[in-house]
N, C-alpha and C. Protein backbone atom coordinates (compact mmCIF):
# COMPACT_ATOMS: atom_id res chain seq x y z
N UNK A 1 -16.36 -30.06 23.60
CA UNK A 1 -16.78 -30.76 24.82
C UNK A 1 -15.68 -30.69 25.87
N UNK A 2 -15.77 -30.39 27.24
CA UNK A 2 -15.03 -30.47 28.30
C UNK A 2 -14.47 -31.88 28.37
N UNK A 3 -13.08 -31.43 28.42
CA UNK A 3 -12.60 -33.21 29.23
C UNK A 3 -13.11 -33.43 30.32
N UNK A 4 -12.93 -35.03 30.61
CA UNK A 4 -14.16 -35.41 31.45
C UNK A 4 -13.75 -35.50 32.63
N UNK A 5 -12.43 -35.14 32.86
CA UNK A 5 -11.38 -34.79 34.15
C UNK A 5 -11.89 -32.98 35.24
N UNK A 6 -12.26 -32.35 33.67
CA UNK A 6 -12.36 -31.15 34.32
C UNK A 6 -14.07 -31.25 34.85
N UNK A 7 -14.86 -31.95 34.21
CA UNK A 7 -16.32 -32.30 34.45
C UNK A 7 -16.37 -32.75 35.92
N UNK A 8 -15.66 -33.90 36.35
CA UNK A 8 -15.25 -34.75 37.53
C UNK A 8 -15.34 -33.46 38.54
N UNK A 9 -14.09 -32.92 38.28
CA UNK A 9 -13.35 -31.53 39.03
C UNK A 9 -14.37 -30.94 39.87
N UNK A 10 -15.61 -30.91 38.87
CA UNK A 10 -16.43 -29.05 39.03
C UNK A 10 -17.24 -30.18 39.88
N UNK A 11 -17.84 -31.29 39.66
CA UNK A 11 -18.96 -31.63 40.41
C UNK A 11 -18.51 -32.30 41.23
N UNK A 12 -17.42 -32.47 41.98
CA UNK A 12 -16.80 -32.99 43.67
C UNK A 12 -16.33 -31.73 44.16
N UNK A 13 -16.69 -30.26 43.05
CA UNK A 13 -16.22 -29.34 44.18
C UNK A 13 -17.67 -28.63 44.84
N UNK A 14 -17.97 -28.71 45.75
CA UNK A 14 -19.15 -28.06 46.24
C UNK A 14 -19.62 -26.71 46.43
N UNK A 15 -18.48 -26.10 46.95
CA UNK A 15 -18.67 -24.31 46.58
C UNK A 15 -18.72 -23.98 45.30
N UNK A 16 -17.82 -24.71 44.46
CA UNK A 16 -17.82 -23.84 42.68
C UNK A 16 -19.42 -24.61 42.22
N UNK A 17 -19.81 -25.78 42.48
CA UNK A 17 -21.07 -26.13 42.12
C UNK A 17 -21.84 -25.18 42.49
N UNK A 18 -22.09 -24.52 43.59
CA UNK A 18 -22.89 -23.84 44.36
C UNK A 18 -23.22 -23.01 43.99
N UNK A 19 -21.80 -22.12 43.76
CA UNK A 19 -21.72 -21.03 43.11
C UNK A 19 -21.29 -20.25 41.61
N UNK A 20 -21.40 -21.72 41.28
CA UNK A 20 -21.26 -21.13 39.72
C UNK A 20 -21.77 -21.99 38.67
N UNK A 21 -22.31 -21.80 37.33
CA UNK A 21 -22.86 -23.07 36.38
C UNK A 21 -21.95 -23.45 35.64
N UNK A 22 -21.90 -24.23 35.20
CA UNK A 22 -20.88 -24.94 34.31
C UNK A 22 -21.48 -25.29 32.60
N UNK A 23 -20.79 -24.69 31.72
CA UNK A 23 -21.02 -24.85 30.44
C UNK A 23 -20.62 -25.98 29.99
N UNK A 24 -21.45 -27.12 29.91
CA UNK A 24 -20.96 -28.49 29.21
C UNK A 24 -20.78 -28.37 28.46
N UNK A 25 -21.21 -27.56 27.06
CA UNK A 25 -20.53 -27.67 25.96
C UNK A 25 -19.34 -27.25 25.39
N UNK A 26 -19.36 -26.42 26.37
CA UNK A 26 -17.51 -25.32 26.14
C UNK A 26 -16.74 -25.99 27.10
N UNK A 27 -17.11 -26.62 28.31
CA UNK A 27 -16.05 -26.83 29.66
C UNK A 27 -15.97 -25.88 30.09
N UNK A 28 -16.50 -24.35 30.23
CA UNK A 28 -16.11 -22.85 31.39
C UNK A 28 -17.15 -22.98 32.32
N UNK A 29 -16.25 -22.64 33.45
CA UNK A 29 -17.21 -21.96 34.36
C UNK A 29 -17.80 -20.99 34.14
N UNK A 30 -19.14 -20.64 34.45
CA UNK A 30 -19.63 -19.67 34.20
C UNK A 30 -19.88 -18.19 35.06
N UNK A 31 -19.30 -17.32 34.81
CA UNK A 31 -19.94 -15.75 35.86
C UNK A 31 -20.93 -15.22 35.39
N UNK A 32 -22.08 -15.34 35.67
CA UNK A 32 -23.07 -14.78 35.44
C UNK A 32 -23.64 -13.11 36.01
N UNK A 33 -23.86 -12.43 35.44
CA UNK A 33 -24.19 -11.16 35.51
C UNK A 33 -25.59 -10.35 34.93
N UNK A 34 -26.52 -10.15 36.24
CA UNK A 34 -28.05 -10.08 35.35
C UNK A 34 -28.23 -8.30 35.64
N UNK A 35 -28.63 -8.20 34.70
CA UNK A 35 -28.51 -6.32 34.58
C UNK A 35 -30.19 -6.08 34.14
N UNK A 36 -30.73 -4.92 34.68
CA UNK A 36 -31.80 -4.47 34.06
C UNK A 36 -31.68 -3.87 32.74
N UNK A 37 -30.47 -3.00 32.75
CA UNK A 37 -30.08 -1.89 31.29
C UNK A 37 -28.57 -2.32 31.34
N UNK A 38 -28.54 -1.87 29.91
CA UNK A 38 -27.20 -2.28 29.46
C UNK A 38 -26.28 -1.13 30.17
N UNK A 39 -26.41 0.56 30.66
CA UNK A 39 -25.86 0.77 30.68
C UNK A 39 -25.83 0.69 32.83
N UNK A 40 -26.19 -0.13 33.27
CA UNK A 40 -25.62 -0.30 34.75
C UNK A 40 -23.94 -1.27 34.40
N UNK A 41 -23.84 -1.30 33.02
CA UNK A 41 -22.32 -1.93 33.06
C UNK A 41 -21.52 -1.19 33.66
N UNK A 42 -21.96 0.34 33.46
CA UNK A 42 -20.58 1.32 33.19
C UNK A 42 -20.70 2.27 34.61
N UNK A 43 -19.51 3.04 34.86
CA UNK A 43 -19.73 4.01 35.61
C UNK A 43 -20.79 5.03 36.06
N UNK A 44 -21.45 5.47 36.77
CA UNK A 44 -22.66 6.60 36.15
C UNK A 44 -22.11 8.33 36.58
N UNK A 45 -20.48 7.81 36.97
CA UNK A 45 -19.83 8.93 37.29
C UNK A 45 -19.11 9.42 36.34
N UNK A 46 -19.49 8.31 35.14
CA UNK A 46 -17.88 8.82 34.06
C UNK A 46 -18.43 9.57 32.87
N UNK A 47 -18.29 10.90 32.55
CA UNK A 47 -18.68 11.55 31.82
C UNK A 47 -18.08 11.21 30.00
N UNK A 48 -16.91 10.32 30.32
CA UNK A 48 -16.19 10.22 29.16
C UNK A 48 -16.82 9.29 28.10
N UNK A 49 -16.48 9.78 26.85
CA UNK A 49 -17.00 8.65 25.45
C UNK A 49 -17.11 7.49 25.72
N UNK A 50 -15.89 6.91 25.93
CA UNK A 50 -15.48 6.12 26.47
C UNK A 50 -15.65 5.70 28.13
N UNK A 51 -16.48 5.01 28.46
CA UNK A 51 -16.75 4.81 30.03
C UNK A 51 -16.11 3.70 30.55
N UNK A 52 -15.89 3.89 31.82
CA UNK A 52 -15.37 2.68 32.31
C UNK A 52 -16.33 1.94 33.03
N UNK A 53 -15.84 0.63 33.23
CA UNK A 53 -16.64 -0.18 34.08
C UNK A 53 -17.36 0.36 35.46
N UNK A 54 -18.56 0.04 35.87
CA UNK A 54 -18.66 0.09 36.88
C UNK A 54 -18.01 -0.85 38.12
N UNK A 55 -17.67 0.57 39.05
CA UNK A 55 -16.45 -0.45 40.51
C UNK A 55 -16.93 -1.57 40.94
N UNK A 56 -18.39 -1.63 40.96
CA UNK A 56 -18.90 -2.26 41.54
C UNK A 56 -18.36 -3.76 40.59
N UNK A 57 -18.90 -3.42 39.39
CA UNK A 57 -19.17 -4.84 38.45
C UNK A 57 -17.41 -5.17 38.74
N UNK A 58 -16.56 -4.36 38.42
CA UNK A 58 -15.06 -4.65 38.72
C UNK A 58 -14.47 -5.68 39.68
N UNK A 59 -15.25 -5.33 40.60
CA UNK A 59 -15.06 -5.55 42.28
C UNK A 59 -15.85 -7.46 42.48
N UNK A 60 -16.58 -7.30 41.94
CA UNK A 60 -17.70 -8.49 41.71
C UNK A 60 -16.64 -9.52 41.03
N UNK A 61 -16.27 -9.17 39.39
CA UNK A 61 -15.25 -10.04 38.11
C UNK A 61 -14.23 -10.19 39.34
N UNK A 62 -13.24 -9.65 39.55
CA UNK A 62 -12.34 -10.00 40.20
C UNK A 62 -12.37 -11.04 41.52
N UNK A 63 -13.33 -10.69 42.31
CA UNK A 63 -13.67 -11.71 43.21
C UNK A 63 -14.09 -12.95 42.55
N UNK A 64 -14.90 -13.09 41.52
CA UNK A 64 -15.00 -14.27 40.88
C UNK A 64 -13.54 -14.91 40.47
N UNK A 65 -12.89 -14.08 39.96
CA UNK A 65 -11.63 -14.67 39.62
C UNK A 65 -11.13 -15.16 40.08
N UNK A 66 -10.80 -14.81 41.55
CA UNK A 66 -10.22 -15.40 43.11
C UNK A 66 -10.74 -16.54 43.46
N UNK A 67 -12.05 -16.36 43.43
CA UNK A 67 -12.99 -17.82 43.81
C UNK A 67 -12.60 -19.23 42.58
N UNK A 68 -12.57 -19.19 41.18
CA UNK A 68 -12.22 -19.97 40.00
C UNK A 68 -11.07 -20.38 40.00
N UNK A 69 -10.87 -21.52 40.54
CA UNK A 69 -9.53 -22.15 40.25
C UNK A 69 -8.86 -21.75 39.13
N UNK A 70 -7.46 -21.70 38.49
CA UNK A 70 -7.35 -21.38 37.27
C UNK A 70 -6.95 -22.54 36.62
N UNK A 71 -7.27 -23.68 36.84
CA UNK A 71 -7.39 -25.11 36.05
C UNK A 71 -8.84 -24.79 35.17
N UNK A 72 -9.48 -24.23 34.91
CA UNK A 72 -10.90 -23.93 34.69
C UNK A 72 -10.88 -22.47 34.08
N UNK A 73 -11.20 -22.64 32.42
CA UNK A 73 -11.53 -21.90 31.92
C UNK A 73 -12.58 -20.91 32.66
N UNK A 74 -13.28 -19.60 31.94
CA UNK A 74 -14.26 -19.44 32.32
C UNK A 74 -14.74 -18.28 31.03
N UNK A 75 -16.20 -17.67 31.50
CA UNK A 75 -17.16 -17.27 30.70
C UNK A 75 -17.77 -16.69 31.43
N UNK A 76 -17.91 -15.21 30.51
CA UNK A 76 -19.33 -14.26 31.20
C UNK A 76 -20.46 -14.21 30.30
N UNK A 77 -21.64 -14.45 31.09
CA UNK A 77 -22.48 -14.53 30.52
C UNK A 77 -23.74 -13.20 31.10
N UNK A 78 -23.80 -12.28 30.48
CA UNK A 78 -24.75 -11.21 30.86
C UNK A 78 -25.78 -11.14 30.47
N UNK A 79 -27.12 -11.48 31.68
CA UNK A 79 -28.16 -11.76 31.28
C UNK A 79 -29.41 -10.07 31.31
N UNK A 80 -29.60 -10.22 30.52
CA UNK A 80 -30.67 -8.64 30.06
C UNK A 80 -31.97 -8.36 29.81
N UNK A 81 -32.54 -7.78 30.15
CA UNK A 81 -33.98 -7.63 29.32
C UNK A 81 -33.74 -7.67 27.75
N UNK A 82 -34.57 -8.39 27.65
CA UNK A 82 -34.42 -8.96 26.23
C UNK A 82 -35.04 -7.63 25.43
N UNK A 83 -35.33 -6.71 26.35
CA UNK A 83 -36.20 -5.29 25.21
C UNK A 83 -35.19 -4.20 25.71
N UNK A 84 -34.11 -4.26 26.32
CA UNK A 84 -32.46 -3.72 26.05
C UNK A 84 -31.84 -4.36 24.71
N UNK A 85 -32.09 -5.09 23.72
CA UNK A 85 -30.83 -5.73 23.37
C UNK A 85 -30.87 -4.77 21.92
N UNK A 86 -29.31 -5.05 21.96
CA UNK A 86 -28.88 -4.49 20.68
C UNK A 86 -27.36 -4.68 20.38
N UNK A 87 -27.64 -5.74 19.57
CA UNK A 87 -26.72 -6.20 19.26
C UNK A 87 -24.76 -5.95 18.63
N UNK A 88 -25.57 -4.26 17.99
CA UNK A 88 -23.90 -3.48 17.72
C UNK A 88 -23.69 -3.06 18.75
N UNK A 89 -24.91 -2.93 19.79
CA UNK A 89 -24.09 -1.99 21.38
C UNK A 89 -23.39 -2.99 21.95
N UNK A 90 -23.91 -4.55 22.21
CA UNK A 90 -23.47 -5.73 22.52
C UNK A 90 -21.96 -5.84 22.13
N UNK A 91 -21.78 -5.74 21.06
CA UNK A 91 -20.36 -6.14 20.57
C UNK A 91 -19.44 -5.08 21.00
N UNK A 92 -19.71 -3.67 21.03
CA UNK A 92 -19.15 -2.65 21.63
C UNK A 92 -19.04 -2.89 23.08
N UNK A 93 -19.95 -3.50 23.89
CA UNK A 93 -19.82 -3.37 25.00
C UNK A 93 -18.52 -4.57 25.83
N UNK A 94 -18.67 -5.81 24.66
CA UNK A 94 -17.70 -6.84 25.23
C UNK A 94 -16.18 -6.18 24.78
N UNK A 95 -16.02 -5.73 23.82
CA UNK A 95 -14.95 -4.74 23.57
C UNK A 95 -14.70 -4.20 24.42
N UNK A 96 -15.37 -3.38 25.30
CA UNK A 96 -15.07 -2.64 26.59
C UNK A 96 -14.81 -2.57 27.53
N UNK A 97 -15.78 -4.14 28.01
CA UNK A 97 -14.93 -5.06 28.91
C UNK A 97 -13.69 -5.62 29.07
N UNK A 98 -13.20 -6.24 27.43
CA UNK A 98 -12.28 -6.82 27.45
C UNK A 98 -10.85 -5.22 27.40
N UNK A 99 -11.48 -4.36 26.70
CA UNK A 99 -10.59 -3.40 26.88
C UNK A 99 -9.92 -2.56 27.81
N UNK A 100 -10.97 -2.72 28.92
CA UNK A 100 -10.41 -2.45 30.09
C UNK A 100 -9.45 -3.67 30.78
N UNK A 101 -9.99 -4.44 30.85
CA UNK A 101 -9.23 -5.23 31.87
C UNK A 101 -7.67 -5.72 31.08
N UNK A 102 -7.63 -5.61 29.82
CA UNK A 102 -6.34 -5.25 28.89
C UNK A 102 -5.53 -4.16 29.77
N UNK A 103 -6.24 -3.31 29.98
CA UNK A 103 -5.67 -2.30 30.60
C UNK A 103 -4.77 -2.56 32.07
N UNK A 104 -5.38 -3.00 32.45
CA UNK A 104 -5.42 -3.71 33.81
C UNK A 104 -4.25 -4.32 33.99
N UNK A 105 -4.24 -5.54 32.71
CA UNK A 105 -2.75 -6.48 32.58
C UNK A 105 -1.67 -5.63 32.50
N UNK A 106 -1.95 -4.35 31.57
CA UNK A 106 -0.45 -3.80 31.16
C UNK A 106 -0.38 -3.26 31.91
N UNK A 107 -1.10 -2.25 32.93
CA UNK A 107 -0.44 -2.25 34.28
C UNK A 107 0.24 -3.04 35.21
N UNK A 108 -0.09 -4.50 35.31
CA UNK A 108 0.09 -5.05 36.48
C UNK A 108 1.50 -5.88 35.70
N UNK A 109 1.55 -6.04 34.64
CA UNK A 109 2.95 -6.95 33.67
C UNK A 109 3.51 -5.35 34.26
N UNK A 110 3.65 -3.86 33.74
CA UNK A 110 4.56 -2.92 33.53
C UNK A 110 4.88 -2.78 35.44
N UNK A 111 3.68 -3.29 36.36
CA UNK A 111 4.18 -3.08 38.17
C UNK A 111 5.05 -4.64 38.02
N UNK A 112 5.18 -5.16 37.65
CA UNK A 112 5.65 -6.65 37.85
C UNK A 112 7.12 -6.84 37.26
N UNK A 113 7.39 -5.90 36.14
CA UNK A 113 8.83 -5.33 35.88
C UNK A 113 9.31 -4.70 36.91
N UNK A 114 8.65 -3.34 36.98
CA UNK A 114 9.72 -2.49 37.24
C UNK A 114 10.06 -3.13 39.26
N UNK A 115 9.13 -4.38 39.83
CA UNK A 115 9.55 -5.12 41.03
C UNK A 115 10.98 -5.64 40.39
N UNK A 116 10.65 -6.39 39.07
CA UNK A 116 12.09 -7.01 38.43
C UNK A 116 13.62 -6.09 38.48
N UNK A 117 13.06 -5.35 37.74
CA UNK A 117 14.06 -4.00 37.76
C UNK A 117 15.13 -3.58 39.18
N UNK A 118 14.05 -2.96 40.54
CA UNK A 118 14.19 -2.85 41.14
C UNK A 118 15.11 -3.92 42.04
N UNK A 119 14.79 -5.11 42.01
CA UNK A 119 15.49 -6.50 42.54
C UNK A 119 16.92 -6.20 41.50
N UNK A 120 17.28 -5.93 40.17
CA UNK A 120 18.70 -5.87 39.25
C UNK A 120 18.89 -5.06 39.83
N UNK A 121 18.50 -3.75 40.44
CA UNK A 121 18.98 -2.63 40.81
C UNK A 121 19.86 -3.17 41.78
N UNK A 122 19.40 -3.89 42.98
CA UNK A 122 19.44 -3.85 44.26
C UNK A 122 21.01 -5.18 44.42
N UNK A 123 20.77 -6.10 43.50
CA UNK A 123 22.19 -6.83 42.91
C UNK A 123 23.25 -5.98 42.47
N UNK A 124 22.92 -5.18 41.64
CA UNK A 124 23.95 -4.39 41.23
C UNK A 124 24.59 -3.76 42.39
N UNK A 125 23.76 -3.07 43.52
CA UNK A 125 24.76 -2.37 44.20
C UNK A 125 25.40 -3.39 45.22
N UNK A 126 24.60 -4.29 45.54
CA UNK A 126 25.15 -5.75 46.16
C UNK A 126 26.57 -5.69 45.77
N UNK A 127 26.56 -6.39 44.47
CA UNK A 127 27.26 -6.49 44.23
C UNK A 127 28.74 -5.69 44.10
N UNK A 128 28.28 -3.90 44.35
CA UNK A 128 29.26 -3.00 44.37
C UNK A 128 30.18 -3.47 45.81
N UNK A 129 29.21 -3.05 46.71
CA UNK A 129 29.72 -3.12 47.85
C UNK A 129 30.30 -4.20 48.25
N UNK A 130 29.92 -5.51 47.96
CA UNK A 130 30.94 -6.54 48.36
C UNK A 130 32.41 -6.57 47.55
N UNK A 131 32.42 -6.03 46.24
CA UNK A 131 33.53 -6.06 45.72
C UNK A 131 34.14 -4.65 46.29
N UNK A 132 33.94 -3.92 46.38
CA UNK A 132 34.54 -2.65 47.11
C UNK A 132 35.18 -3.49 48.56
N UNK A 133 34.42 -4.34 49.75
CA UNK A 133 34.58 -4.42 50.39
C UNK A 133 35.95 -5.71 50.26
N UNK A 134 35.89 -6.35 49.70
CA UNK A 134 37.02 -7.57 48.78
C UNK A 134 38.15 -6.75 48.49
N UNK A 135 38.20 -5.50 47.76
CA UNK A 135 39.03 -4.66 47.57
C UNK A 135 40.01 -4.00 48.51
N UNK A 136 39.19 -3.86 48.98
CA UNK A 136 39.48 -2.74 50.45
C UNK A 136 40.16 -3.44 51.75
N UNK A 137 39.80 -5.09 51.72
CA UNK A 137 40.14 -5.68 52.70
C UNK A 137 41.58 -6.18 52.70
N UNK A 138 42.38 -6.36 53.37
CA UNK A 138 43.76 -6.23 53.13
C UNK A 138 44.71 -5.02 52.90
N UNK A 139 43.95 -4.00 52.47
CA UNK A 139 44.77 -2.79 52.06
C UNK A 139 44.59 -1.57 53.41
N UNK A 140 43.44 -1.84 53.78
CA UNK A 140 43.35 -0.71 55.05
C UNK A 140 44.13 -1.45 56.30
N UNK A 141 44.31 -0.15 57.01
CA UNK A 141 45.23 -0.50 58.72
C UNK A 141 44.12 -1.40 59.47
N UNK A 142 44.74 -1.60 60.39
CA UNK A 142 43.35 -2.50 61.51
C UNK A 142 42.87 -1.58 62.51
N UNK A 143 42.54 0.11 62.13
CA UNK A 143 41.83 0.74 62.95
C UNK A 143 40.66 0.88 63.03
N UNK A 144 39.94 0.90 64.32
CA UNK A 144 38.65 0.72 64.36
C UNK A 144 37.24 1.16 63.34
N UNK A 145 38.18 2.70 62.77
CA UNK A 145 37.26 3.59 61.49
C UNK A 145 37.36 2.07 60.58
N UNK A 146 38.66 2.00 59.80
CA UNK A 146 38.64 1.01 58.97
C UNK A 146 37.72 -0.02 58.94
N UNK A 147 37.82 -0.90 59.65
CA UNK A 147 36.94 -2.04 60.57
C UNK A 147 35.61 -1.85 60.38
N UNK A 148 35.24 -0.88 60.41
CA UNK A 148 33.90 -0.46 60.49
C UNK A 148 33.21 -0.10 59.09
N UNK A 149 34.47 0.36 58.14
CA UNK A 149 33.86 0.65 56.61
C UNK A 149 33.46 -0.70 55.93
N UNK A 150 34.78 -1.52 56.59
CA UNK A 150 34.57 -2.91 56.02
C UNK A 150 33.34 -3.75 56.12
N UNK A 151 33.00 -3.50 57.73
CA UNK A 151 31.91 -4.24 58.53
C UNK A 151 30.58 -3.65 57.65
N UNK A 152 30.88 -2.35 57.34
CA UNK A 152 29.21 -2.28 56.78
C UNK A 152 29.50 -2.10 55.33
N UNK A 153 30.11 -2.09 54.82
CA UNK A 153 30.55 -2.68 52.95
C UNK A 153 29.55 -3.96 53.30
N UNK A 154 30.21 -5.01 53.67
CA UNK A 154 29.75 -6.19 54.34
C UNK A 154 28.50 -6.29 54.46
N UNK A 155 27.78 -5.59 55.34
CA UNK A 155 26.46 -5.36 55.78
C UNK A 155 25.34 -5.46 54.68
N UNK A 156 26.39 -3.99 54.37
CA UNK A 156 25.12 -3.49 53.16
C UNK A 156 24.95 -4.41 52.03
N UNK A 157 26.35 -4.84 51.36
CA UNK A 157 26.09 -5.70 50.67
C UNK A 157 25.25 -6.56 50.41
N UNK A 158 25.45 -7.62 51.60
CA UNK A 158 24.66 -8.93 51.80
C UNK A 158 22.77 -8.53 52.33
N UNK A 159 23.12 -7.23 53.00
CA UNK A 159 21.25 -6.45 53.25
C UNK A 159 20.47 -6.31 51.69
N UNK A 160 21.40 -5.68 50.47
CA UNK A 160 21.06 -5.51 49.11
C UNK A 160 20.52 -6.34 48.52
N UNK A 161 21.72 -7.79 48.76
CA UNK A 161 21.11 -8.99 48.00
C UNK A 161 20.33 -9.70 48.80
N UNK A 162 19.71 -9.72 49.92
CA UNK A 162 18.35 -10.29 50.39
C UNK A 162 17.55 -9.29 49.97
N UNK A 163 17.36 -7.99 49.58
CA UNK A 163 16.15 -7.38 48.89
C UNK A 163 15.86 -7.56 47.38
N UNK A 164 17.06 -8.23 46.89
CA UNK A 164 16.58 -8.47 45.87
C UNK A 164 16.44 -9.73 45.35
N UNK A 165 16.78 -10.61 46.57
CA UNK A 165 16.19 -11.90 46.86
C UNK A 165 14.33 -12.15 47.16
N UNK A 166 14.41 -10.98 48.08
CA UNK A 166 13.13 -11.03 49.10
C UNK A 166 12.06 -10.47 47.55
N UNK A 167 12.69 -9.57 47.25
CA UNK A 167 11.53 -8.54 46.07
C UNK A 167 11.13 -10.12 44.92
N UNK A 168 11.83 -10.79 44.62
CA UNK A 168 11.76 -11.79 43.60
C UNK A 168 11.01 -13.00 44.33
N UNK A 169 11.25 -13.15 45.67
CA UNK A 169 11.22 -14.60 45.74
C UNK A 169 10.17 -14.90 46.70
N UNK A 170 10.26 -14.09 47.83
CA UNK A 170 8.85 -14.13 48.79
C UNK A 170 8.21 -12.82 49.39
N UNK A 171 8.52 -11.75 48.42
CA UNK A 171 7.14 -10.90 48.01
C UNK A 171 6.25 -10.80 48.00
N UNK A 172 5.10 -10.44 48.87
CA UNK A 172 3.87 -10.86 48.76
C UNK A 172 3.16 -9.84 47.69
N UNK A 173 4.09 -9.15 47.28
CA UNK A 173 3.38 -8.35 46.25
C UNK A 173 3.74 -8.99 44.64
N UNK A 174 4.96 -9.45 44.37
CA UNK A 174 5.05 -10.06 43.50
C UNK A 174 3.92 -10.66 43.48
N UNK A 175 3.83 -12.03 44.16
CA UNK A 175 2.49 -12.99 43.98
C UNK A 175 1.10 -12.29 43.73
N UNK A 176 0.89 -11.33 44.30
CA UNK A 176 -0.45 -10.54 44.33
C UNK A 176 -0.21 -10.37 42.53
N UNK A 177 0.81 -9.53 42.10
CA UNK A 177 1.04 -9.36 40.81
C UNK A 177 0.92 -10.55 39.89
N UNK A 178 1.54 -11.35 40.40
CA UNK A 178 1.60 -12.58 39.36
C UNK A 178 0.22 -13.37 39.16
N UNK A 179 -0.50 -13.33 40.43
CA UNK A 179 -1.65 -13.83 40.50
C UNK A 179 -3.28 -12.99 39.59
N UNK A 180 -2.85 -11.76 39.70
CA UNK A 180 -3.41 -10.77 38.81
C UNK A 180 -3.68 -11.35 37.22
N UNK A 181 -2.40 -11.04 36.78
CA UNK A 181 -1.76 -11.49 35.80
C UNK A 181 -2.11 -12.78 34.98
N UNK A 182 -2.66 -13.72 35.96
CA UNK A 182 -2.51 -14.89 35.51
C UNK A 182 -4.41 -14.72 35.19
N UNK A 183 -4.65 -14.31 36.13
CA UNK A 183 -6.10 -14.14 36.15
C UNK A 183 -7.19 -13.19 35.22
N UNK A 184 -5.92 -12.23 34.60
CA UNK A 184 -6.48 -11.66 33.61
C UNK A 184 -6.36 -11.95 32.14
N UNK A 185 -5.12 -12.45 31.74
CA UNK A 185 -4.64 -13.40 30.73
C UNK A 185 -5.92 -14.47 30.48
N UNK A 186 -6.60 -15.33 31.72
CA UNK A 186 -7.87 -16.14 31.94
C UNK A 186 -9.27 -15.56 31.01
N UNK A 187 -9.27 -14.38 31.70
CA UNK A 187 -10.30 -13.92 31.69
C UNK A 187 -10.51 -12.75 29.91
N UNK A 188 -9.47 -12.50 28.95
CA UNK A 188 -9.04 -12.03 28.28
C UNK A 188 -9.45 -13.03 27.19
N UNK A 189 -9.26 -14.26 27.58
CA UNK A 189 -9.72 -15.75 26.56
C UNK A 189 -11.25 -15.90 26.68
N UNK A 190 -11.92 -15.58 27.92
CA UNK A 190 -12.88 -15.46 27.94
C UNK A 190 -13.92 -15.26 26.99
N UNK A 191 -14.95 -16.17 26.59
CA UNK A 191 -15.99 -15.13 25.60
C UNK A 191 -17.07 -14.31 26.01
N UNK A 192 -17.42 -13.34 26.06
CA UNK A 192 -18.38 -12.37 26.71
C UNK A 192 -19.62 -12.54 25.75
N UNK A 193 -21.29 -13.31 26.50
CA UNK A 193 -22.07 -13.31 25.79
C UNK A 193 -23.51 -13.03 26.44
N UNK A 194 -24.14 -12.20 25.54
CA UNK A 194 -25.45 -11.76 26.15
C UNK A 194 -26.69 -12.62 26.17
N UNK A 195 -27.37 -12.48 27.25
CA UNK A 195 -28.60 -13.81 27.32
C UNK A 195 -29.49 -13.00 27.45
N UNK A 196 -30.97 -13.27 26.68
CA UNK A 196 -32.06 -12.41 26.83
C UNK A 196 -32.32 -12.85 28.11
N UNK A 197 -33.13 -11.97 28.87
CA UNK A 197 -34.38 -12.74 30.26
C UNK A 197 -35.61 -11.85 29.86
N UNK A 198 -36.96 -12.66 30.35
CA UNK A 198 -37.98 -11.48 30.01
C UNK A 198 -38.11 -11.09 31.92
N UNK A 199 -38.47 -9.65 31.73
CA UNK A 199 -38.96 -8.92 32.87
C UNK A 199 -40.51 -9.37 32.75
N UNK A 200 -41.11 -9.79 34.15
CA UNK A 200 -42.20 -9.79 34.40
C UNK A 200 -42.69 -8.89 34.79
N UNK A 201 -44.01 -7.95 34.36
CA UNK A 201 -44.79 -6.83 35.31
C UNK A 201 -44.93 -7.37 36.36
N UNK A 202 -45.27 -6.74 37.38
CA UNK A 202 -46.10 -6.96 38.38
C UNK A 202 -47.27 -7.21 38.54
N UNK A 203 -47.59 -7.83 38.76
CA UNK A 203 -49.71 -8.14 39.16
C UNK A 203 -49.42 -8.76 38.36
């Protein structure tokens, strides 16, 4: 059962009411996804065993993600013609989902290092140049060349360590990353479950 804090939450918020159902018995928000055939999941460009998601459906999950607070579990629920179903394709298919967007994380954790990386890099030489420039100061003449190696030792230094201030701290790509990250970790807990619907003929 949902705590009754997160229950409160969903029904004083009016857009997530609006736009999304809420599973009382689990506490997730719900993303709902209604497909004619099982295979409009996937690419219809991807020739491989293995297919990937369709951009579209991609493009859709992720915007949901954006929209879902992340105080709030959530849940996909894919609704189907109930004369599509099949249940070993079913289990293959949430596998696929979840296997991609796995994918997804270890990209965006392995872009979210090497920002880390890049910021140690950028200390390190910081750090060269101000000690070069500490070094150097006192020992050179007071000619203008001199003056000037010092001045931009100096420069560069302190330019280094605001990039690897700036790369860590108000990055808007970090956050984009971190926010990724956080959102796929979410969505990874997720349980992926299929709902029959019947198709009506026409007339």
């Amino acid at each position: 059962m949902p705590s009754q804090n997160i229950l409160l939450r969903y029904e004083r918020d009016p857009f997530l009411k609006e736009s999304y159902a809420f599973d009382r018995d689990s506490g997730r928000v719900v993303i709902e996804v209604l497909l004619e055939k099982q295979i409009y999941l996937f690419n219809e460009w991807d020739n491989a065993s293995r297919k990937d998601l369709d951009p579209d459906l991609v493009y859709f999950l992720e915007e949901c993600f954006d929209e879902i607070p992340f105080e709030y579990e959530i849940q996909l629920n894919i609704a189907i013609n109930e004369k599509e179903r099949d249940l070993t394709r079913e289990l293959a298919i949430a596998d696929g989902i979840k296997s991609q967007f796995r994918h997804y994380l270890r990209a965006n954790r392995r872009r979210l290092n090497d920002l880390f990386w890049r910021a140690a890099v950028y200390v390190f030489i910081s750090a060269g140049f101000l000690i070069a420039a500490g070094l150097l100061e006192g020992k050179l003449t007071t000619g203008p060349l001199h003056a000037a190696l010092l001045q931009g030792l100096y420069v560069g230094g302190w330019v280094f360590l605001w990039e690897a201030i700036s790369e860590v701290s108000f990055s808007r790509g970090r956050a984009t990353l971190t926010h990724k990250i956080r959102a796929y970790e979410r969505f990874l807990r997720a349980p992926v479950l299929f709902i029959s619907v019947v198709t009506k003929k026409p007339g």
